[in-house]
Protein backbone atom coordinates (compact mmCIF):
# COMPACT_ATOMS: atom_id res chain seq x y z
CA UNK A 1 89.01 82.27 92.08
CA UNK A 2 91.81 85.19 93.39
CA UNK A 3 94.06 84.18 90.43
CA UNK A 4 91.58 83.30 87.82
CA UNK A 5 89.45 86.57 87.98
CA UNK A 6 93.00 88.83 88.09
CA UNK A 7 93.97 87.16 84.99
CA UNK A 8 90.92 88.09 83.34
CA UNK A 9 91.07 91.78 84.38
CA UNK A 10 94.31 92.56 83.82
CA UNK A 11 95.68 91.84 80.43
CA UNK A 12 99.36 92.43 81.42
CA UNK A 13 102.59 90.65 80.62
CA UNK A 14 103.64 88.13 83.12
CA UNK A 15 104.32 89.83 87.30
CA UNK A 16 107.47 90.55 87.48
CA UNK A 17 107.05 89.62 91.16
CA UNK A 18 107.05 85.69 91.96
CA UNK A 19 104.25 84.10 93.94
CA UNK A 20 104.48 84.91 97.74
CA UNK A 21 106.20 82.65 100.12
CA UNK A 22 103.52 83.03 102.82
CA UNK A 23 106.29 82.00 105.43
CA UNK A 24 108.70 84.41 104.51
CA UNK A 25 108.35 88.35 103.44
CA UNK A 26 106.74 89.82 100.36
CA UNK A 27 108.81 90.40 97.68
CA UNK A 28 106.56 93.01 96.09
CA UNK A 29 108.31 94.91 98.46
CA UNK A 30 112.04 95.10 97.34
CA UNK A 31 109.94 97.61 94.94
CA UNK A 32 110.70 100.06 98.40
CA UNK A 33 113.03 98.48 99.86
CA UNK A 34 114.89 101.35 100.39
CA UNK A 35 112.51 103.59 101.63
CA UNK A 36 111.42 100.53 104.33
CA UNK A 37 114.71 100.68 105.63
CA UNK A 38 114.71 104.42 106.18
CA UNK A 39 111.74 103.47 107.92
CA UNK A 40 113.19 100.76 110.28
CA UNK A 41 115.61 102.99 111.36
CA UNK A 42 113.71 105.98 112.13
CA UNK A 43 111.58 103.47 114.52
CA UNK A 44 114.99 102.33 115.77
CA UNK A 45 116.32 105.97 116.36
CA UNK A 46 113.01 106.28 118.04
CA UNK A 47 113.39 103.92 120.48
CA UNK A 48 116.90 104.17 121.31
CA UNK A 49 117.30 107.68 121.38
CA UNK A 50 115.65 108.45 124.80
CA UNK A 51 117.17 105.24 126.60
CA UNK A 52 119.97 105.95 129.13
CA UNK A 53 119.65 102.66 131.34
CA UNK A 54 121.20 99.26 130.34
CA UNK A 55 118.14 97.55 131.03
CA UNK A 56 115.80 98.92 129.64
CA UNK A 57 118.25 99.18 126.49
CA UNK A 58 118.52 95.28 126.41
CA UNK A 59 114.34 95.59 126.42
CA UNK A 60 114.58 97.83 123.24
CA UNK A 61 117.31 96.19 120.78
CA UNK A 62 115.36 92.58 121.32
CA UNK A 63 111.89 94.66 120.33
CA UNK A 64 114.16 95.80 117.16
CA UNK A 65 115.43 92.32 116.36
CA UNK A 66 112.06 91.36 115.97
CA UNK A 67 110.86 93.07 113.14
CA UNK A 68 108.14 91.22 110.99
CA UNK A 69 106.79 91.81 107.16
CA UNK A 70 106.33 95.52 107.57
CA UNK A 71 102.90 95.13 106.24
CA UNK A 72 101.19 98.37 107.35
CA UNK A 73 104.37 100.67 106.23
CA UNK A 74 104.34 98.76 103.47
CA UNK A 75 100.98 99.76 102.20
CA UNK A 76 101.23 103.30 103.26
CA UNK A 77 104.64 103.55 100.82
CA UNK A 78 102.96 101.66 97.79
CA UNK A 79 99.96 103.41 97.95
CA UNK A 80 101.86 106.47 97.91
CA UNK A 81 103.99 105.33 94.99
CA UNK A 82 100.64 104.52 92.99
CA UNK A 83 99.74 108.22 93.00
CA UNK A 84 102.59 110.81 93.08
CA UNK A 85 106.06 110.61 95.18
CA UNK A 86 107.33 109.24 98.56
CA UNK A 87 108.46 112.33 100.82
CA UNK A 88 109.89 112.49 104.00
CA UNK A 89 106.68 112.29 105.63
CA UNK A 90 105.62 109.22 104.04
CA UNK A 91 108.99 107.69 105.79
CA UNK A 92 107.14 109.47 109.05
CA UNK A 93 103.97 108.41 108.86
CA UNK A 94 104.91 104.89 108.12
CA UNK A 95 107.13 104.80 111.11
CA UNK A 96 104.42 105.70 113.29
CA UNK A 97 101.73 102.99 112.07
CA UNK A 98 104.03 100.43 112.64
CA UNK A 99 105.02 101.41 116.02
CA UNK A 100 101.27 101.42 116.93
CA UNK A 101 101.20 97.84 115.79
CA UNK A 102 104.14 96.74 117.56
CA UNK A 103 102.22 98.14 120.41
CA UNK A 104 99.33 96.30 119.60
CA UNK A 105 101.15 92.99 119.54
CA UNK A 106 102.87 93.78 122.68
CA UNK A 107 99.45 93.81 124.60
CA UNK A 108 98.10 90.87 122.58
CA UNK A 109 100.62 88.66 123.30
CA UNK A 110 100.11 89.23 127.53
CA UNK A 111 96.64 89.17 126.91
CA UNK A 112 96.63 85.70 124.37
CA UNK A 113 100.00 84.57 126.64
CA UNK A 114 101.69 83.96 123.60
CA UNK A 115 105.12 82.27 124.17
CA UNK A 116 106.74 83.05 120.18
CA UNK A 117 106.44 86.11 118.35
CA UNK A 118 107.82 86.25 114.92
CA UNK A 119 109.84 83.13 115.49
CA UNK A 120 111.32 84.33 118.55
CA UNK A 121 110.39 84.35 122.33
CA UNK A 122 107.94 86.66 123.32
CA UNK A 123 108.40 89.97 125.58
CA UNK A 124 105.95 88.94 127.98
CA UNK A 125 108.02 85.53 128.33
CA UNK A 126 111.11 86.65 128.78
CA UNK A 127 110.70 90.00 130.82
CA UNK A 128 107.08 89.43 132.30
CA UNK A 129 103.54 90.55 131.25
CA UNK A 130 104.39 93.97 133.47
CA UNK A 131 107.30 94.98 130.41
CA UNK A 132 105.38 94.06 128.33
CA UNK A 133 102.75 96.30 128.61
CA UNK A 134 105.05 98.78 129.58
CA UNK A 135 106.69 98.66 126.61
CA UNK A 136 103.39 98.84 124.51
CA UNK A 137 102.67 101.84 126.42
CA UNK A 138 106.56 103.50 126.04
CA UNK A 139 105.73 102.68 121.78
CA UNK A 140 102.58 104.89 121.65
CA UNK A 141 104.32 107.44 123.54
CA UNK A 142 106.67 108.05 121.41
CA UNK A 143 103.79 107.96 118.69
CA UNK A 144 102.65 110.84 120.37
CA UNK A 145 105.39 113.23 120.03
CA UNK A 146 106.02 111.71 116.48
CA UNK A 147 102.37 112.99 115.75
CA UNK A 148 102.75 116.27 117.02
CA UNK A 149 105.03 117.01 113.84
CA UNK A 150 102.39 116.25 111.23
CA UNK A 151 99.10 118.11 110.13
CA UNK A 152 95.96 117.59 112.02
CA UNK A 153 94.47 115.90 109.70
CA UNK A 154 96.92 113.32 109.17
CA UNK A 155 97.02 113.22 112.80
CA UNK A 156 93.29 112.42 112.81
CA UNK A 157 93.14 109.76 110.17
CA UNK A 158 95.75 107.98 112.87
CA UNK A 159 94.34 108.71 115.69
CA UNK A 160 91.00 107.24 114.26
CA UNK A 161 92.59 104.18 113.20
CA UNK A 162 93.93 103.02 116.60
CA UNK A 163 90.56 103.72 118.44
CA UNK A 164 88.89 101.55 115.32
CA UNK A 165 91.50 98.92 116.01
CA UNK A 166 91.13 99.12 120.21
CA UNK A 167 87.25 98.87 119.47
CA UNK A 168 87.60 95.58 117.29
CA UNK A 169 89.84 93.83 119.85
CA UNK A 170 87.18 94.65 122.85
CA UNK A 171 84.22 93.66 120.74
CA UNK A 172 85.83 90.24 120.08
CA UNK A 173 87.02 90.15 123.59
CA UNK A 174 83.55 90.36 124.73
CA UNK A 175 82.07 87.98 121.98
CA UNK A 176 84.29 84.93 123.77
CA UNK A 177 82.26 81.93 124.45
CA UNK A 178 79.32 83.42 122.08
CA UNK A 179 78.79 80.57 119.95
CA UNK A 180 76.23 82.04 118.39
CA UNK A 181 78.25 84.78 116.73
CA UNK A 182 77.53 84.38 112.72
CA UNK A 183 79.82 85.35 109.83
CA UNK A 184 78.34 89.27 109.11
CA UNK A 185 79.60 89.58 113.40
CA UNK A 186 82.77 88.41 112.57
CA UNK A 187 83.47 90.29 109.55
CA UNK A 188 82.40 93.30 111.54
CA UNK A 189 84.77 92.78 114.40
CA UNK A 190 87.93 91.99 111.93
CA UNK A 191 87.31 94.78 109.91
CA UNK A 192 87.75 97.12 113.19
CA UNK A 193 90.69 95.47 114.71
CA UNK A 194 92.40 94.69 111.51
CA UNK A 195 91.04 96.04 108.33
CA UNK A 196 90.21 99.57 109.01
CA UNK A 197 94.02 100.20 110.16
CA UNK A 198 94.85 98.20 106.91
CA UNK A 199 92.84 100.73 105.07
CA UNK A 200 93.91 103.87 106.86
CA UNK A 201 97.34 103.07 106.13
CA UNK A 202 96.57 102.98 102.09
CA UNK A 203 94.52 106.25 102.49
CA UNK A 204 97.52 108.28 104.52
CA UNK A 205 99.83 107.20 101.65
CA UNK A 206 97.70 108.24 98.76
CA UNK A 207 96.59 111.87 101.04
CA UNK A 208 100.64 112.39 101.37
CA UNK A 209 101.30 111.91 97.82
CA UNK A 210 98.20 114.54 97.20
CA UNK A 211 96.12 112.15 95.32
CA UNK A 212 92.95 113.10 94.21
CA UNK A 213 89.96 112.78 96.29
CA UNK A 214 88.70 109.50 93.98
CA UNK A 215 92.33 108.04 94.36
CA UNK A 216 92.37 108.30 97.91
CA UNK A 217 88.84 106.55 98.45
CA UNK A 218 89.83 103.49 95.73
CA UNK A 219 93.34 103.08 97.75
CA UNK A 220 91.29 103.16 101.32
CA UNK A 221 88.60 100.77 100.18
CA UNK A 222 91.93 98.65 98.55
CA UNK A 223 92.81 98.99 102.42
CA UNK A 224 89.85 97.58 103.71
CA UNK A 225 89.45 94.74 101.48
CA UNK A 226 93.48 93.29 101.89
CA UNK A 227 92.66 93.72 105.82
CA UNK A 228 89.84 91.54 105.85
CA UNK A 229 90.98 88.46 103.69
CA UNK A 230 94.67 89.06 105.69
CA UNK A 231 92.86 88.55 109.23
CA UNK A 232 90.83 85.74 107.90
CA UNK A 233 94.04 84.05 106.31
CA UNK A 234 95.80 84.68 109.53
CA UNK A 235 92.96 83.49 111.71
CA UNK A 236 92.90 80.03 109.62
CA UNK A 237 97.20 80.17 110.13
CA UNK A 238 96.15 80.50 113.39
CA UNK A 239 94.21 76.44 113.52
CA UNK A 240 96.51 75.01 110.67
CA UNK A 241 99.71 76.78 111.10
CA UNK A 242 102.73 75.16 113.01
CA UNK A 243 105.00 77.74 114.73
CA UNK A 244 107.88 77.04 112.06
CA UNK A 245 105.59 78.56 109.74
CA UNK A 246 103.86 81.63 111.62
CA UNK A 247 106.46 82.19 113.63
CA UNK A 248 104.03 82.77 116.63
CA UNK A 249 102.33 80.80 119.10
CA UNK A 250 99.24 79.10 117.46
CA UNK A 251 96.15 77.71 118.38
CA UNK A 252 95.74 81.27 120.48
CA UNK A 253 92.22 81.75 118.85
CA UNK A 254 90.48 78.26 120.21
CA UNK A 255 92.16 78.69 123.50
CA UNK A 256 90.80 81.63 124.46
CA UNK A 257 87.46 80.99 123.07
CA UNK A 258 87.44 83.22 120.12
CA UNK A 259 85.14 82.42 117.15
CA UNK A 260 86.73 82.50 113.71
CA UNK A 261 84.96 82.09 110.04
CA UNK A 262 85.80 78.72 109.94
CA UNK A 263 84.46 77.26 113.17
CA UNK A 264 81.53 79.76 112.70
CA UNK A 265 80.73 78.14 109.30
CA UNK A 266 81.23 74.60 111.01
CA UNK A 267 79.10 75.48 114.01
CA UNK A 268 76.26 76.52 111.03
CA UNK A 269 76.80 73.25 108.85
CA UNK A 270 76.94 70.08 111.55
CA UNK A 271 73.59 68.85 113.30
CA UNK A 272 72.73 69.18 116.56
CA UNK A 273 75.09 66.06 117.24
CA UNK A 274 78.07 66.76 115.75
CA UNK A 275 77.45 70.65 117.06
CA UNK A 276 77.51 69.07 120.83
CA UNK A 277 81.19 67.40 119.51
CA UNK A 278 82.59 70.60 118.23
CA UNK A 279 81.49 73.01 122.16
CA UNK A 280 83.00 69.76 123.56
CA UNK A 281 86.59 70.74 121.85
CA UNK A 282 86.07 74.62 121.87
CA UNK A 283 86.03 73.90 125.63
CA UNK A 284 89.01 72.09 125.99
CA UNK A 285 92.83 72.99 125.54
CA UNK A 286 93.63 68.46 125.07
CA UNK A 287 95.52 68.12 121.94
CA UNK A 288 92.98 65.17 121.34
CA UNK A 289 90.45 67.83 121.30
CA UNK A 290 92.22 70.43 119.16
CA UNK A 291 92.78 67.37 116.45
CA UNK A 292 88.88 66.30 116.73
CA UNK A 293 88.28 69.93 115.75
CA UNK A 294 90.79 70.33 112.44
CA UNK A 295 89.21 67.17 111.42
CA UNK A 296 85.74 68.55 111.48
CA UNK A 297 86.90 71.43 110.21
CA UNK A 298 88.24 69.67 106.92
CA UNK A 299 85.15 67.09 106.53
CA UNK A 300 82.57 69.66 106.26
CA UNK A 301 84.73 72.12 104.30
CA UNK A 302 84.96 74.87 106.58
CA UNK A 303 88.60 75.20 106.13
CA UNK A 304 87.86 75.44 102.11
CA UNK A 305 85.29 78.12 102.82
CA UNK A 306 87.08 80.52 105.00
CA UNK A 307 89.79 80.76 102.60
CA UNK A 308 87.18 80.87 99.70
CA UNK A 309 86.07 84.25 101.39
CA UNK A 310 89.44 85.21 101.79
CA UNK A 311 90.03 85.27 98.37
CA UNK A 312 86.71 86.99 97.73
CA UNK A 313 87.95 89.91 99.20
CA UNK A 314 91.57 89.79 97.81
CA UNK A 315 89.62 90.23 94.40
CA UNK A 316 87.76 93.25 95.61
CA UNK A 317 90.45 94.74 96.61
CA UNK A 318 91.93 94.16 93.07
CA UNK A 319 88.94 95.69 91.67
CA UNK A 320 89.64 99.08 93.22
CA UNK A 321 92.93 99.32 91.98
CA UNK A 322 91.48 99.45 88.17
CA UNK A 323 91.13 102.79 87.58
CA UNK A 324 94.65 103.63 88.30
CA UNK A 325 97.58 103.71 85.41
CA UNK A 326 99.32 100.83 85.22
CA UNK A 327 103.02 101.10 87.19
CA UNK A 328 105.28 99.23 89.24
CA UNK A 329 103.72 100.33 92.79
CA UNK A 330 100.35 99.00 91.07
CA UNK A 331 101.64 96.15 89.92
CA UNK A 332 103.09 95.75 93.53
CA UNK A 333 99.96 96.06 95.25
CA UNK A 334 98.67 93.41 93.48
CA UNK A 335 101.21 90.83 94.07
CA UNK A 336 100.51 92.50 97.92
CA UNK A 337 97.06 91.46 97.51
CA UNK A 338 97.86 88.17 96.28
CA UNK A 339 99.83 87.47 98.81
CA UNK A 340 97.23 88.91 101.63
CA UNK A 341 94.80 85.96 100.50
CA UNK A 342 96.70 83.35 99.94
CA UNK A 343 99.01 83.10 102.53
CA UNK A 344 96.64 79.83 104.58
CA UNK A 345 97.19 77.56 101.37
């Protein structure tokens, strides 16, 4: 599928990217390597900078420490790079969408009770769900005054964003226990809390970078597309994933009741039976229920399908990228791509 159809569309030499380690980072992204750095440490100068007390100090250099793939930043750079120049405000902007996320995972992790974050203890487990949130909340802050700095309608496009992604996470919130939630609901819900931030993140780049009003729309709907098969990727990491390979507390998703592609496609294939079998183990935290599940999961395919779609989107995202001249940055949103969908195999 993802790799046949590129290979037909894009008569190139050989990547000059290898295939993507889905445990480890993406090494499309040594293409701005140094401009991610200059980003890492204006979020570090960001939350140091104000911080007098020892305590809360300790708080903030453990949130550094635990800095994951730099996805979002990492988008709004190459899609930047794909169009014109990185400035200054690129470095900014990508700064501040990663901060929000940070945020994001901050209150996720008290509201999921996650125990491991990117391989490493959680806030919420070490300092309690109350510094947690805190320290979600002390993040956007400083997102605030970052924002005040940049042109209203940057501002906007961010400001958008985060309500999208807040709206997503309350509509699946709510949508717990519905096991009658079908595949177009799901996609819905993913592409607020996940995708549309994705996508935000490629437009800002390519509006920064003055792209033309075409460019900008192909790099957002690039966006969109890599969010979507990333959340559905992640969500399937999520009930075949161990911890040494996520680096986060798994099995979150079933635990708290939330509906995925793959148990929706499951709950729409098995009789009324075998349907009984698989509320019997969404209701249940036993291990011996968790490992009737997978099973299911893998006889009837549903494992195979959610990463089918997954793929399906990584190649529409692929197809907006062909109007642009071929260059490094596009070459390195590809191998992004690539590695957005395939990281569940």
């Amino acid at each position: 599928m993802f790799g046949v159809q590129r290979q037909s569309r894009t008569p190139n030499p050989e990547p000059r990217f290898p295939n993507p380690d889905p445990r480890g980072g993406i090494p499309a992204f040594r293409l701005i390597k140094v401009q991610l750095d200059q980003v890492k440490e204006l979020i570090k100068a960001q939350l140091t900078a104000p911080v007098k007390t020892g305590d809360i100090r300790r708080l903030l250099e453990y949130m550094n420490a635990r800095r994951g793939k730099m996805l979002r930043p990492g988008l709004v750079l190459l899609a930047g790079s794909a169009v014109g120049k990185i400035t200054d405000r690129h470095i900014r902007v990508a700064a501040i969408v990663e901060m929000i996320h940070n945020a994001t995972l901050l209150h996720d992790d008290v509201i999921d009770e996650g125990q491991k974050r990117r391989g490493l203890p959680t806030i919420n487990k070490l300092w309690g769900n109350e510094s947690a949130v805190l320290l979600g909340d002390f993040l956007l802050s400083r997102v605030f005054k970052m924002c005040s700095d940049l042109e209203p309608n940057v501002t906007n496009i961010i400001a958008a964003a985060a309500a999208r992604t807040c709206q997503g996470e309350l509509r699946q919130v709510i949508q717990r226990h519905n096991w009658r939630l079908n595949e177009s609901e799901y996609i819905d819900i993913i592409t607020e809390k996940t995708a549309a931030f994705f996508s935000s993140c490629c437009h800002l780049g390519a509006l920064l970078a003055q792209a033309t009003k075409t460019e900008v729309e192909s790099l957002a709907r690039f966006g969109l597309n890599v969010g979507i098969a990333f959340q559905i990727t992640d969500d399937l990491l999520d009930l075949t994933g161990d911890e040494s390979q996520t680096g986060k507390t798994v099995r979150s998703d079933v635990d708290k009741n939330k509906l995925t592609l793959a148990v929706i496609h499951l709950l729409k294939v098995v009789d009324r039976k075998e349907k009984r079998k698989v509320y019997s183990a969404l209701n249940h935290t036993a291990g011996k229920s968790k490992t009737a599940l997978l099973k299911m999961l893998k006889y009837h395919g549903s494992l195979e399908y959610a990463h089918s779609l997954a793929q399906e989107f990584g190649d529409k995202a692929l197809l907006a990228l062909r109007g642009f001249r071929e260059s490094c940055a596009k070459e390195a949103l590809i191998e992004t791509a690539k590695f957005m969908a395939n990281r569940a195999i």
